[in-house]
C-alpha atoms as a PDB file:
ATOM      1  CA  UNK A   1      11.091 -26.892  28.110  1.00  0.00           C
ATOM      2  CA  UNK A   2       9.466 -30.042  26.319  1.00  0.00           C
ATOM      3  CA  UNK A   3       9.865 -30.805  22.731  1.00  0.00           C
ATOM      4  CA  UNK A   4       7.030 -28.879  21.470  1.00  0.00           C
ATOM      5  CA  UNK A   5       7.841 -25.614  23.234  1.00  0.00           C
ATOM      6  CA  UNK A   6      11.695 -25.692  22.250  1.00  0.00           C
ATOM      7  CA  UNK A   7      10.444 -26.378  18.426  1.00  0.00           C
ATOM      8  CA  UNK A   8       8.199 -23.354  18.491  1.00  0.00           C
ATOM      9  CA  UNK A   9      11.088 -21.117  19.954  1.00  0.00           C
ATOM     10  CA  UNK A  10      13.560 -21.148  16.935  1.00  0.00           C
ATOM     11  CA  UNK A  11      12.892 -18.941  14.322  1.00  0.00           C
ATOM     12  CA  UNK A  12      10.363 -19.684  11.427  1.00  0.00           C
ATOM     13  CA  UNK A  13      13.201 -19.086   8.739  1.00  0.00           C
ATOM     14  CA  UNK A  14      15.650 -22.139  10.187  1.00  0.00           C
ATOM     15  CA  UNK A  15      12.806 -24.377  11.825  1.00  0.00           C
ATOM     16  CA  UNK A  16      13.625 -27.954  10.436  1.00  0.00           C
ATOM     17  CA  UNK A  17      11.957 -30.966  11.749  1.00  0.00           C
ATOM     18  CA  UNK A  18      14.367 -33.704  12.306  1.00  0.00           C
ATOM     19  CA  UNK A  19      12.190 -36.497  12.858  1.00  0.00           C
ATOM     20  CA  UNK A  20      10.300 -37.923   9.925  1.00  0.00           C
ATOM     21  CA  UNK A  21       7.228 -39.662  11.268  1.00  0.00           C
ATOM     22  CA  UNK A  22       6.504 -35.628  12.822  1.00  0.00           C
ATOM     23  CA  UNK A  23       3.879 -33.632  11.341  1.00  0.00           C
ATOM     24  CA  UNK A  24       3.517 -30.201  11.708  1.00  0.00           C
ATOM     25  CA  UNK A  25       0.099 -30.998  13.272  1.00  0.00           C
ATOM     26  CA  UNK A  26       1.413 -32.128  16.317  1.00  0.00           C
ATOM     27  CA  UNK A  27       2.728 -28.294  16.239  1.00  0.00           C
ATOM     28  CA  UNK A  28      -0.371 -26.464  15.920  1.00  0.00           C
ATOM     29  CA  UNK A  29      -0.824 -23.654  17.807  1.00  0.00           C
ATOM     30  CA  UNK A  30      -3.891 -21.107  18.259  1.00  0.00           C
ATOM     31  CA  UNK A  31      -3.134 -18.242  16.067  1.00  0.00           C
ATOM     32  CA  UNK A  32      -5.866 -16.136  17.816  1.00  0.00           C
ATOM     33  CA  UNK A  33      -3.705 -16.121  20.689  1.00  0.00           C
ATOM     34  CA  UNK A  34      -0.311 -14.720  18.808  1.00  0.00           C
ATOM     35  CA  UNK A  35      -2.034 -11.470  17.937  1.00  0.00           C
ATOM     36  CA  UNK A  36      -3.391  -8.911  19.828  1.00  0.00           C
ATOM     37  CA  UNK A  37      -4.561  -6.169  16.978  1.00  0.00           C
ATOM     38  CA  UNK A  38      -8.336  -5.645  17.178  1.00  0.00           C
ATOM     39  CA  UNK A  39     -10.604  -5.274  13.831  1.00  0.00           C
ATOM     40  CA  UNK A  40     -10.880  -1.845  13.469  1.00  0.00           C
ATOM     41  CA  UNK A  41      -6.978  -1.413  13.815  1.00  0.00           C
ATOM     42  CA  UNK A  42      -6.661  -3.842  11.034  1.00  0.00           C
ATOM     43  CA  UNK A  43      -9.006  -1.798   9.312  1.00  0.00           C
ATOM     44  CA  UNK A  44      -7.242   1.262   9.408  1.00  0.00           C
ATOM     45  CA  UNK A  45      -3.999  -0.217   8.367  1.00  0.00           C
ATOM     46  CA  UNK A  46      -5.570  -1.822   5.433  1.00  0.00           C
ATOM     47  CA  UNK A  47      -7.138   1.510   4.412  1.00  0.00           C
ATOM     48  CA  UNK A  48      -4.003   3.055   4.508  1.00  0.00           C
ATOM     49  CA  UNK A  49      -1.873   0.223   2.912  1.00  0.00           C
ATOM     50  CA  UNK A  50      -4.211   0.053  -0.084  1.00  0.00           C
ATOM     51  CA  UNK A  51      -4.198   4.030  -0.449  1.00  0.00           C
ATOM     52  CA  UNK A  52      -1.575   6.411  -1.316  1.00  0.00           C
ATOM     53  CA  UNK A  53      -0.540   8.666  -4.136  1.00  0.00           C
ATOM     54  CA  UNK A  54      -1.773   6.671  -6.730  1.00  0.00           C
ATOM     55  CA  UNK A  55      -5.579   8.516  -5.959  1.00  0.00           C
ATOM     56  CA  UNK A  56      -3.713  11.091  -7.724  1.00  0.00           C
ATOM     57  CA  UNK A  57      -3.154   9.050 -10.944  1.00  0.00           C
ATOM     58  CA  UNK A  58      -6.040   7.121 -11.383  1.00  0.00           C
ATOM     59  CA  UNK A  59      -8.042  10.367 -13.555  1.00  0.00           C
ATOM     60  CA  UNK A  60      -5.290   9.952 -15.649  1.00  0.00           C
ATOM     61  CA  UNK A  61      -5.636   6.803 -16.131  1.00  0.00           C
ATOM     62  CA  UNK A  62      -9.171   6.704 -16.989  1.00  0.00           C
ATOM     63  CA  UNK A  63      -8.337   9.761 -19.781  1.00  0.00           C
ATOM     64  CA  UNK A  64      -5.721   7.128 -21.344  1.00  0.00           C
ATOM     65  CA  UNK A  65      -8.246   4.424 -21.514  1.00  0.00           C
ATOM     66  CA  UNK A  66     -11.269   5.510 -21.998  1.00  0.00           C
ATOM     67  CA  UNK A  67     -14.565   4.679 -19.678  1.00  0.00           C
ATOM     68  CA  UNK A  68     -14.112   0.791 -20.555  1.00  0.00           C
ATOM     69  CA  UNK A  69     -10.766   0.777 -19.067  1.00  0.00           C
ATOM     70  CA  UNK A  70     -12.989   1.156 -15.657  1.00  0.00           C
ATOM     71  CA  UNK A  71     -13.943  -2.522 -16.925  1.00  0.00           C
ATOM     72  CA  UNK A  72     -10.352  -3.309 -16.507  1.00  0.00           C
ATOM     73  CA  UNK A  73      -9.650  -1.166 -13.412  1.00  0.00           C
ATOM     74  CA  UNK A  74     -12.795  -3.046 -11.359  1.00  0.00           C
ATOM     75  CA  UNK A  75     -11.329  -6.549 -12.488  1.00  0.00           C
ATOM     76  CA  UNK A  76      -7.554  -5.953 -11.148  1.00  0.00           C
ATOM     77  CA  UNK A  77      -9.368  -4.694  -7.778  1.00  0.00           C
ATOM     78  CA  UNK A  78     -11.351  -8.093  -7.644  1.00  0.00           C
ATOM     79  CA  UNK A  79      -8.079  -9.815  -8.657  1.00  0.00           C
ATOM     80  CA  UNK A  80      -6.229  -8.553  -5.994  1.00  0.00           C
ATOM     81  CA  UNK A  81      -8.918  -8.901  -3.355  1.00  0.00           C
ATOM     82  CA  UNK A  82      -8.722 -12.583  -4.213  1.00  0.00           C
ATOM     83  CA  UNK A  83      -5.374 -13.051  -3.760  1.00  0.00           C
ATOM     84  CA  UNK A  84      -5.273 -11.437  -0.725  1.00  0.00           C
ATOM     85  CA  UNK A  85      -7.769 -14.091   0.665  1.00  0.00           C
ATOM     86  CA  UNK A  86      -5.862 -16.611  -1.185  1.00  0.00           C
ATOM     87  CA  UNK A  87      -2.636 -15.284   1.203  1.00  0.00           C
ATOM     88  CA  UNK A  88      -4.765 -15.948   4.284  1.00  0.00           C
ATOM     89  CA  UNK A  89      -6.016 -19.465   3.035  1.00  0.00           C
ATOM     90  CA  UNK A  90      -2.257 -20.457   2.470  1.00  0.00           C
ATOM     91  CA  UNK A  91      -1.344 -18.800   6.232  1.00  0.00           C
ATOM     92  CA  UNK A  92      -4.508 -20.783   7.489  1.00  0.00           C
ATOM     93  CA  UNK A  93      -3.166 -24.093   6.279  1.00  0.00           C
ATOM     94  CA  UNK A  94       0.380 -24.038   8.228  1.00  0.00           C
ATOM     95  CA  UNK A  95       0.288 -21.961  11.688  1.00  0.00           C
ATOM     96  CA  UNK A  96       4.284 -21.848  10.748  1.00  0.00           C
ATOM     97  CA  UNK A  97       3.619 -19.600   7.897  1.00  0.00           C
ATOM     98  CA  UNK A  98       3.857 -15.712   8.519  1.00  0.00           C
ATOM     99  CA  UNK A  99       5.615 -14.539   6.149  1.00  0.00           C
ATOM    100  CA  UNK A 100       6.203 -14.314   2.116  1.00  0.00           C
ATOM    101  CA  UNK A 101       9.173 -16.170   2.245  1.00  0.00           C
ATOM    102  CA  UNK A 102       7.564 -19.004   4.331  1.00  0.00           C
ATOM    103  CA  UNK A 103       5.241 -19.139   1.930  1.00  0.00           C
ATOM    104  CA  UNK A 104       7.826 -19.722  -0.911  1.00  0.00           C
ATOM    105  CA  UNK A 105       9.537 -22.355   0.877  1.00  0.00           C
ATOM    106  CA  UNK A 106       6.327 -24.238   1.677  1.00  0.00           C
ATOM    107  CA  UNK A 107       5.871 -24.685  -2.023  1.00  0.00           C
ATOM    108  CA  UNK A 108       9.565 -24.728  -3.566  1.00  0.00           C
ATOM    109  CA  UNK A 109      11.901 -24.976  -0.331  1.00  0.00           C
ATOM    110  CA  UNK A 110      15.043 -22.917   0.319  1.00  0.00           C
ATOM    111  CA  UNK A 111      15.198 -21.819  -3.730  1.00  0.00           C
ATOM    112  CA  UNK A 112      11.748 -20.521  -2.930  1.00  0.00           C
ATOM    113  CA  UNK A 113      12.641 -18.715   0.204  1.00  0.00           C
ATOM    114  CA  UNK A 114      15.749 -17.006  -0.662  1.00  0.00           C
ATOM    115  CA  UNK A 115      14.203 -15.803  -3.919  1.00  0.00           C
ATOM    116  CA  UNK A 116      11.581 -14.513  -2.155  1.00  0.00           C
ATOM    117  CA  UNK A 117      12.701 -12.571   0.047  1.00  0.00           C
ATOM    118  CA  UNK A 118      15.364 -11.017  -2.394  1.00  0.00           C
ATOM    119  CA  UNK A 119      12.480  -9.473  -4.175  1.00  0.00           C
ATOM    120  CA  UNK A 120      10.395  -8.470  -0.979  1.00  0.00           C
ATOM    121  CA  UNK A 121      13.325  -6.745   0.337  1.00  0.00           C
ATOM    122  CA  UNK A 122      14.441  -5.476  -2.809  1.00  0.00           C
ATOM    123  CA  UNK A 123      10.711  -3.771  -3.194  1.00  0.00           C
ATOM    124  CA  UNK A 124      10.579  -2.584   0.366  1.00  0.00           C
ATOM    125  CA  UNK A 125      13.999  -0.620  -0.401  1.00  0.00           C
ATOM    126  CA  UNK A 126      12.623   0.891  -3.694  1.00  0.00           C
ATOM    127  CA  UNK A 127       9.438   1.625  -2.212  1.00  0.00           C
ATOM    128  CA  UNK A 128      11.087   3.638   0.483  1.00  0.00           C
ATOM    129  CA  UNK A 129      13.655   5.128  -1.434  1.00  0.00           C
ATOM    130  CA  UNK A 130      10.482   6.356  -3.798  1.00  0.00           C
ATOM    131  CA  UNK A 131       8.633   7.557  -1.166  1.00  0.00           C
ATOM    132  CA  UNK A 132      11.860   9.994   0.179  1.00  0.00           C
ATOM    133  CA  UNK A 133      12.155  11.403  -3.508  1.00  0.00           C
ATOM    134  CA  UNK A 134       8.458  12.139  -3.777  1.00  0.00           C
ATOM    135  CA  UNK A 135       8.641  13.970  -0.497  1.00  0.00           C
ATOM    136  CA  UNK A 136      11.676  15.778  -1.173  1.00  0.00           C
ATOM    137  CA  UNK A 137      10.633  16.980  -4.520  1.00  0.00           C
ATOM    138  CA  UNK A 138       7.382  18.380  -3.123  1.00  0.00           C
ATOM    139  CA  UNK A 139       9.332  19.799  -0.029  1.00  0.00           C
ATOM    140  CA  UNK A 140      11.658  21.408  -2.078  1.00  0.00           C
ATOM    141  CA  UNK A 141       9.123  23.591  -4.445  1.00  0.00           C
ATOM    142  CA  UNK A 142       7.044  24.807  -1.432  1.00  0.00           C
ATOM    143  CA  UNK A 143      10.633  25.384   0.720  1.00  0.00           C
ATOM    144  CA  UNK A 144      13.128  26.144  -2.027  1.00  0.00           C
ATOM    145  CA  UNK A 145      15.057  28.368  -0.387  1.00  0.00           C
ATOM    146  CA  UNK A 146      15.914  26.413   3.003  1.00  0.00           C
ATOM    147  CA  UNK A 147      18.837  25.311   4.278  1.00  0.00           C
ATOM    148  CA  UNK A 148      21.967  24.755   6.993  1.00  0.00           C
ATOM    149  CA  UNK A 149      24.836  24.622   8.154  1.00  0.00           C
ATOM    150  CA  UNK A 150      26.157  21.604  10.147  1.00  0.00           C
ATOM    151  CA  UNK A 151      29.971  21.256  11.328  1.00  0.00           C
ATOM    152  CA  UNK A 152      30.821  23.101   8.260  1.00  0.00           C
ATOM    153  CA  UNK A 153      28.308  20.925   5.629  1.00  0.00           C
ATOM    154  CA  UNK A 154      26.008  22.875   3.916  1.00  0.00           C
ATOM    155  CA  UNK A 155      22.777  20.989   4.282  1.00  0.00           C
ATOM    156  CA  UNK A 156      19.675  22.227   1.694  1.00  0.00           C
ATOM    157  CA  UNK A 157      16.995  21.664  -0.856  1.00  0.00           C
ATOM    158  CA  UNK A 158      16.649  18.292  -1.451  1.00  0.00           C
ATOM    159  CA  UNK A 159      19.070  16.923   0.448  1.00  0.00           C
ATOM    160  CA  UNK A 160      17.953  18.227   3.295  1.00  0.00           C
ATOM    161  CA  UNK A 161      14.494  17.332   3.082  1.00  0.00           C
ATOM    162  CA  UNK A 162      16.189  13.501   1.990  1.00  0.00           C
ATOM    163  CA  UNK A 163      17.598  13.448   5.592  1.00  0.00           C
ATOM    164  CA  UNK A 164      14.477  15.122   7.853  1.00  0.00           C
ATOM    165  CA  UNK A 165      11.930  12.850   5.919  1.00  0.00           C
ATOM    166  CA  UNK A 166      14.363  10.086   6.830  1.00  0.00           C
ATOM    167  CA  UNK A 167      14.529  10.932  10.377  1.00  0.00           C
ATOM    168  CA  UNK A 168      10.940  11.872  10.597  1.00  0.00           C
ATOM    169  CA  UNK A 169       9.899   8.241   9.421  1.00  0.00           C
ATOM    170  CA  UNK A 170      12.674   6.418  11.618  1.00  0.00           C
ATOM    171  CA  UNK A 171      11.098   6.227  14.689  1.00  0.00           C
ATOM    172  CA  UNK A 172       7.979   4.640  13.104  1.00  0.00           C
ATOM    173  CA  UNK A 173       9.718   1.547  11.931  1.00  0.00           C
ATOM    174  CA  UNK A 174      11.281   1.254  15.480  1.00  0.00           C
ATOM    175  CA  UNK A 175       7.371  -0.143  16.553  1.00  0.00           C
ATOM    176  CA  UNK A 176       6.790  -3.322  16.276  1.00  0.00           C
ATOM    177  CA  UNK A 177       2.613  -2.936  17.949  1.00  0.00           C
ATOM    178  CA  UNK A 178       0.401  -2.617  14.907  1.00  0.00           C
ATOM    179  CA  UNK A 179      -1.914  -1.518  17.792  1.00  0.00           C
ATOM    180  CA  UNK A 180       0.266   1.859  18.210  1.00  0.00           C
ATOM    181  CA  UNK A 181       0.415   1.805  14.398  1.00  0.00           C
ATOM    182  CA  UNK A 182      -2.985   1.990  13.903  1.00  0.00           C
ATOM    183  CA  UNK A 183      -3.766   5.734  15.489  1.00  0.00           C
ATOM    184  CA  UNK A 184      -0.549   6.963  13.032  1.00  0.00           C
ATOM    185  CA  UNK A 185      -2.969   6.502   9.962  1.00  0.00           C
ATOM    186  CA  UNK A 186      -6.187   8.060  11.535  1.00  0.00           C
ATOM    187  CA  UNK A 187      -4.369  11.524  10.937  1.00  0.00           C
ATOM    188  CA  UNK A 188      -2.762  12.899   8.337  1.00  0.00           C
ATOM    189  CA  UNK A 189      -0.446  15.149  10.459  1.00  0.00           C
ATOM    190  CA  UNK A 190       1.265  12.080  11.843  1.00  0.00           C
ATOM    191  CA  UNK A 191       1.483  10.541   8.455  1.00  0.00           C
ATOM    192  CA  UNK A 192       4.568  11.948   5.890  1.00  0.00           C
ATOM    193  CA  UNK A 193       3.495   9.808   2.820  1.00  0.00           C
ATOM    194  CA  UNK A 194       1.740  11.363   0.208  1.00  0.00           C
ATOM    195  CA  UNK A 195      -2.295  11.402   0.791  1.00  0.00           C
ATOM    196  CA  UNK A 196      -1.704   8.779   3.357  1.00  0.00           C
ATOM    197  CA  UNK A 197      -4.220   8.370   6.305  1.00  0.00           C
ATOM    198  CA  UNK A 198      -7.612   7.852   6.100  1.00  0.00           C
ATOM    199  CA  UNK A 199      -8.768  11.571   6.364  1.00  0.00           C
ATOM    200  CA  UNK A 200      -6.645  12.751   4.220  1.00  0.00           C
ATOM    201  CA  UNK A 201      -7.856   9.876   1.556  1.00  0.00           C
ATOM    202  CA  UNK A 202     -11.612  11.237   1.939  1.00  0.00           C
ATOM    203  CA  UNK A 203     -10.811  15.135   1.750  1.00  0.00           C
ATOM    204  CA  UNK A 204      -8.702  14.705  -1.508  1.00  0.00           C
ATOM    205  CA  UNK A 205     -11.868  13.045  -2.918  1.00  0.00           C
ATOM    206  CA  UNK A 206     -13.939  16.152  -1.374  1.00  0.00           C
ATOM    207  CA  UNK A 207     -11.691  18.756  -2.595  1.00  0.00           C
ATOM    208  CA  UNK A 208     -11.755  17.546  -6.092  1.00  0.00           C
ATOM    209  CA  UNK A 209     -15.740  17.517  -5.626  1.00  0.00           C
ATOM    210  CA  UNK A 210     -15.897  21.139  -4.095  1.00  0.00           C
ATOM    211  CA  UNK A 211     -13.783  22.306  -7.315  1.00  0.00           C
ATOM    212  CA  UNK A 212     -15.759  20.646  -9.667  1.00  0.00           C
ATOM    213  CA  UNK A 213     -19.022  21.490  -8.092  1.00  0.00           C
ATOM    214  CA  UNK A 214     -18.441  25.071  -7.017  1.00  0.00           C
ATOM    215  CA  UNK A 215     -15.353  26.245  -8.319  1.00  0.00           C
ATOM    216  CA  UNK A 216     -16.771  26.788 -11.776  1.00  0.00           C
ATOM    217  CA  UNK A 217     -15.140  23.363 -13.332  1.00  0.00           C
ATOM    218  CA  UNK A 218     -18.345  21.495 -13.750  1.00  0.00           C
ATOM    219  CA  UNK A 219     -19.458  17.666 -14.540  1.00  0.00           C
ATOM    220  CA  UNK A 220     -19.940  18.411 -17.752  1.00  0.00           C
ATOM    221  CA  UNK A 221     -16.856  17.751 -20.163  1.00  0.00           C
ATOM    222  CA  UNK A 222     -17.443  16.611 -23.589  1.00  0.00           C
ATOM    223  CA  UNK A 223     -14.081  15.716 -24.227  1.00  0.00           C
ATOM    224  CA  UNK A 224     -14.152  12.327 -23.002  1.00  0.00           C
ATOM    225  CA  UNK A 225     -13.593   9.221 -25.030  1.00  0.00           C
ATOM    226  CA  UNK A 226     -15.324   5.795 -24.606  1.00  0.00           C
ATOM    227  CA  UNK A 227     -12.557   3.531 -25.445  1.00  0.00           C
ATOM    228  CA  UNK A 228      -8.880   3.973 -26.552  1.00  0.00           C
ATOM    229  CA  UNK A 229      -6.579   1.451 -27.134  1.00  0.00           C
ATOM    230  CA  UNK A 230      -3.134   3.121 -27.492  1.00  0.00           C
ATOM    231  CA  UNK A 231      -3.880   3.869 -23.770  1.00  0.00           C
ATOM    232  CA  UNK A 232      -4.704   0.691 -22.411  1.00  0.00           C
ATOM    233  CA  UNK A 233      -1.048  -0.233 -21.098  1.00  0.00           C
ATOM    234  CA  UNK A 234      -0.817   2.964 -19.579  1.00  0.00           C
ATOM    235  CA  UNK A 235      -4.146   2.312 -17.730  1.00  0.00           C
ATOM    236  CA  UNK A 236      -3.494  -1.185 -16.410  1.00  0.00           C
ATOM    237  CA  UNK A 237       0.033   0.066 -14.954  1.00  0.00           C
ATOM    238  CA  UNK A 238      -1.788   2.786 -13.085  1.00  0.00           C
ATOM    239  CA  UNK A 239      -4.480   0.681 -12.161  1.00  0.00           C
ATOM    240  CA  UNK A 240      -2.376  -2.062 -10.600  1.00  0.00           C
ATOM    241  CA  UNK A 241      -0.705   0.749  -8.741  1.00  0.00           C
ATOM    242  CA  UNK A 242      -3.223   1.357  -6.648  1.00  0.00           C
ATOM    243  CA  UNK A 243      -3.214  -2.003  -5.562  1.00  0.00           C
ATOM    244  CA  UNK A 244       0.521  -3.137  -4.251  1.00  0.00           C
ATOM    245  CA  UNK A 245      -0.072  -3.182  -0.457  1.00  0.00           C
ATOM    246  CA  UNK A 246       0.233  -6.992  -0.859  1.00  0.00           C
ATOM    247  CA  UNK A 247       3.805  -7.172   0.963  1.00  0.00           C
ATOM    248  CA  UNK A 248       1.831  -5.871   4.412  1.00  0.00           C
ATOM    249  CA  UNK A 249      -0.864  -8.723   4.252  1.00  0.00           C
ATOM    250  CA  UNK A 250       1.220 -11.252   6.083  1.00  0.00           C
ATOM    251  CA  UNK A 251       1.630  -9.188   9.093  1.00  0.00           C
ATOM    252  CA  UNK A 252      -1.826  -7.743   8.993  1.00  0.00           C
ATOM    253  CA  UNK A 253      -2.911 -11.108   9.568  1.00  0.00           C
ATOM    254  CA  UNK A 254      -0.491 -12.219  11.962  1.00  0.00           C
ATOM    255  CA  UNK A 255      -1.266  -9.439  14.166  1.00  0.00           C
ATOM    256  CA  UNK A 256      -4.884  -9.682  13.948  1.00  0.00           C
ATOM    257  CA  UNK A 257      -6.422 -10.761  17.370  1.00  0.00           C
ATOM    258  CA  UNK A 258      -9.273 -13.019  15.576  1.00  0.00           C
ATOM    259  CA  UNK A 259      -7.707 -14.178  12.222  1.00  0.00           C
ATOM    260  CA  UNK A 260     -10.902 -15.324  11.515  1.00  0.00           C
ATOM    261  CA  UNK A 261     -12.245 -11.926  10.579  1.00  0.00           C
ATOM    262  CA  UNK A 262      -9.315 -10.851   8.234  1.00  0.00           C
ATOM    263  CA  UNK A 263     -11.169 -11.669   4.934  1.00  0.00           C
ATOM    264  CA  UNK A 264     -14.177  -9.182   6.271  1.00  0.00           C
ATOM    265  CA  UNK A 265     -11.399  -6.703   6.963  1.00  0.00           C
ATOM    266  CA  UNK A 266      -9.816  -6.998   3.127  1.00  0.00           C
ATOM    267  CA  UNK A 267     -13.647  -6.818   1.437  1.00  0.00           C
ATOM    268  CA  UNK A 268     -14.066  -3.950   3.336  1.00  0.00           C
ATOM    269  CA  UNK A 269     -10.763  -2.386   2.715  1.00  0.00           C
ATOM    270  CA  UNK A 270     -10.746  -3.239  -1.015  1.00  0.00           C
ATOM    271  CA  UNK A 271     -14.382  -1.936  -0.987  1.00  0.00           C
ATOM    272  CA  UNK A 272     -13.624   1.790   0.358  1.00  0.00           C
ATOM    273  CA  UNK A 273     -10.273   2.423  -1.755  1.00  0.00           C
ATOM    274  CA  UNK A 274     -12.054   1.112  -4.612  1.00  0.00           C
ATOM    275  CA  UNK A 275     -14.950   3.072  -4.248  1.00  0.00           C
ATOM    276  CA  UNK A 276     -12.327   6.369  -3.684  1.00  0.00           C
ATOM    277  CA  UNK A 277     -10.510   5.663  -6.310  1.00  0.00           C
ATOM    278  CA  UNK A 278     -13.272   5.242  -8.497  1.00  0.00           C
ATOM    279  CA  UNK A 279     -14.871   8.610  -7.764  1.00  0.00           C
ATOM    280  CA  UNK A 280     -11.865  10.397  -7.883  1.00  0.00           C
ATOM    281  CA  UNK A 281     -11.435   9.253 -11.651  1.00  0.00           C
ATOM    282  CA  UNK A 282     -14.117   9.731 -12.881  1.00  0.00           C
ATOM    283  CA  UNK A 283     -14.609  12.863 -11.389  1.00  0.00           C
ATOM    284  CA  UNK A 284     -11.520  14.266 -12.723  1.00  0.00           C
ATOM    285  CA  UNK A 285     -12.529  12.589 -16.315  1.00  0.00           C
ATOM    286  CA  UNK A 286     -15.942  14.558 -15.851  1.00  0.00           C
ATOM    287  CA  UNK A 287     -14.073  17.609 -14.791  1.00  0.00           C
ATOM    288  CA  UNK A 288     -10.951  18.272 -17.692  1.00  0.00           C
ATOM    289  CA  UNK A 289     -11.466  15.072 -19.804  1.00  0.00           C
ATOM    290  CA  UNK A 290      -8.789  14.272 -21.915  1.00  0.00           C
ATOM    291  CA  UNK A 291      -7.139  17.656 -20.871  1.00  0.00           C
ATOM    292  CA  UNK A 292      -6.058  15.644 -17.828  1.00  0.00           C
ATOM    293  CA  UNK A 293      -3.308  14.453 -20.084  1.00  0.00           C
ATOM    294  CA  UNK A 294      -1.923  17.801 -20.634  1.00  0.00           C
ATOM    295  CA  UNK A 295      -2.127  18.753 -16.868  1.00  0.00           C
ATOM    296  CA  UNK A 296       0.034  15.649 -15.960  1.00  0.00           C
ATOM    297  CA  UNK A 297       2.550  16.981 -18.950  1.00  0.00           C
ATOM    298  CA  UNK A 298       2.903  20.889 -17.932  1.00  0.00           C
ATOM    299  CA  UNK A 299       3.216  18.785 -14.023  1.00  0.00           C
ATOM    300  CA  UNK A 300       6.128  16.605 -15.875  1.00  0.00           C
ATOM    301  CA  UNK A 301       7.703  19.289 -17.586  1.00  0.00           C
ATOM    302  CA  UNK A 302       7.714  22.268 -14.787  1.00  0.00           C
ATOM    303  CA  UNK A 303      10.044  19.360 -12.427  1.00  0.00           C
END
């Protein structure tokens, strides 16, 4: 194994490059040839990193704003868009860069890299342990009366729902192929996040449409408020919300098969979710107006 070869086989977080007069241009590799995740597989995994159960919030959100929050709401998805393209620009510029934590060390060394990965792992474990509440909540008021025994442990309501979620996920995070990955967020079925997967995105926004357009609901709400400014905070939080798939970039990139076309596969992602998440508020302002608010309190206080 020659110099080069030996370099590239340690691992990205202790690589160190002993001798001075080398650059890390005599180390350049082709990224095209490390992944082997075509575009539409990106695509799908974008879709369904960028949506989630925040499509549920985002009426809400547009009730505690007002319609210029949207304002606000289109500028955070063209903020985020941008940095994502920014991420790939910063991957683009050191082939040794494929993660958040190289990243941090590229600009502020070993500080940078241990800090950053103490908050990327620290949000991957509250994500997930967020994601196991939500679905044992929900489990538990459809299923409230389930339950079993095991070696003389009673196993039921939430807990038990804690530990099938868990167990239902597991298996997913054993893959490592984002091209396997890919066909678990075409269906909803093979999906346990909330309104995860990309057809379960697009009938959410066609149920609410359906109710509003032939339940008896209507467009036609006159409740609804241009501006309001005790709700901006509120809005921006809910807004931003939609947009946190930011920790997955990295590793949509790296897995790509032509990196090249990554930015097309963001402005197309960021397009669609925004475009969802749009209708869906503002057809569930149109529908209930500010009575949105008082839906999302009788939801708060039946828990």
């Amino acid at each position: 194994m020659n110099e080069k070869e030996d370099f590239m086989s340690e691992p990205f977080i202790v690589k160190t490059i002993n001798d001075e007069e080398t650059t890390l241009h005599d180390y350049q590799f082709d990224n095209n040839s490390q992944g082997n995740t075509s575009f539409s597989k990106t695509y799908f995994h974008g879709i369904n990193a960028l949506s989630g159960i925040s499509v549920l919030s985002v009426p809400y959100a547009l009730a505690s704003g007002g319609w210029l929050s949207l304002i606000i709401f289109f500028t955070i998805a063209i903020t985020t868009l941008h940095c994502a393209i920014l991420i790939k620009r910063c991957m683009d510029m050191d082939p040794l860069i494929r993660s958040y934590p190289d990243i941090g060390y590229k600009a502020f060394g070993n500080t940078g890299r241990v800090v950053v990965s103490i908050f990327m792992n620290l949000e991957l474990y509250l994500v997930a342990t967020s994601f196991l509440i939500l679905e044992d909540d929900n489990l538990n008021k459809l299923f409230s009366n389930v339950g079993f025994n095991f070696m003389g442990l009673e196993f039921g309501g939430k807990q038990m729902f804690i530990v099938l979620v868990a167990l239902i996920i597991l298996p997913s995070v054993w893959l490592d192929d984002m091209r396997i990955l890919s066909y678990f967020h075409l269906f909803p079925f093979l999906c346990v996040s909330h309104a995860s997967g990309v057809f379960a995105y697009l009938l959410i926004l066609a149920s609410i449409f359906w109710v509003g357009a032939f339940e008896g609901v209507g467009f036609k709400n006159n409740d609804s408020k241009i501006f309001r400014i005790n709700g901006v905070t509120t809005s921006v939080s809910l807004y931003a919300f939609c947009y946190c798939a930011h920790p997955v970039f990295p590793t949509l990139y790296t897995s790509m098969k032509n990196k090249r076309q990554f930015s097309n596969v963001m402005v197309i992602c960021f397009t669609i979710c925004t475009f969802i998440y749009a209708s869906v508020a503002i057809l569930g302002y149109l529908m209930y107006g500010s009575n949105v608010e008082s839906i999302t309190d009788n939801t708060e206080s039946s828990d």
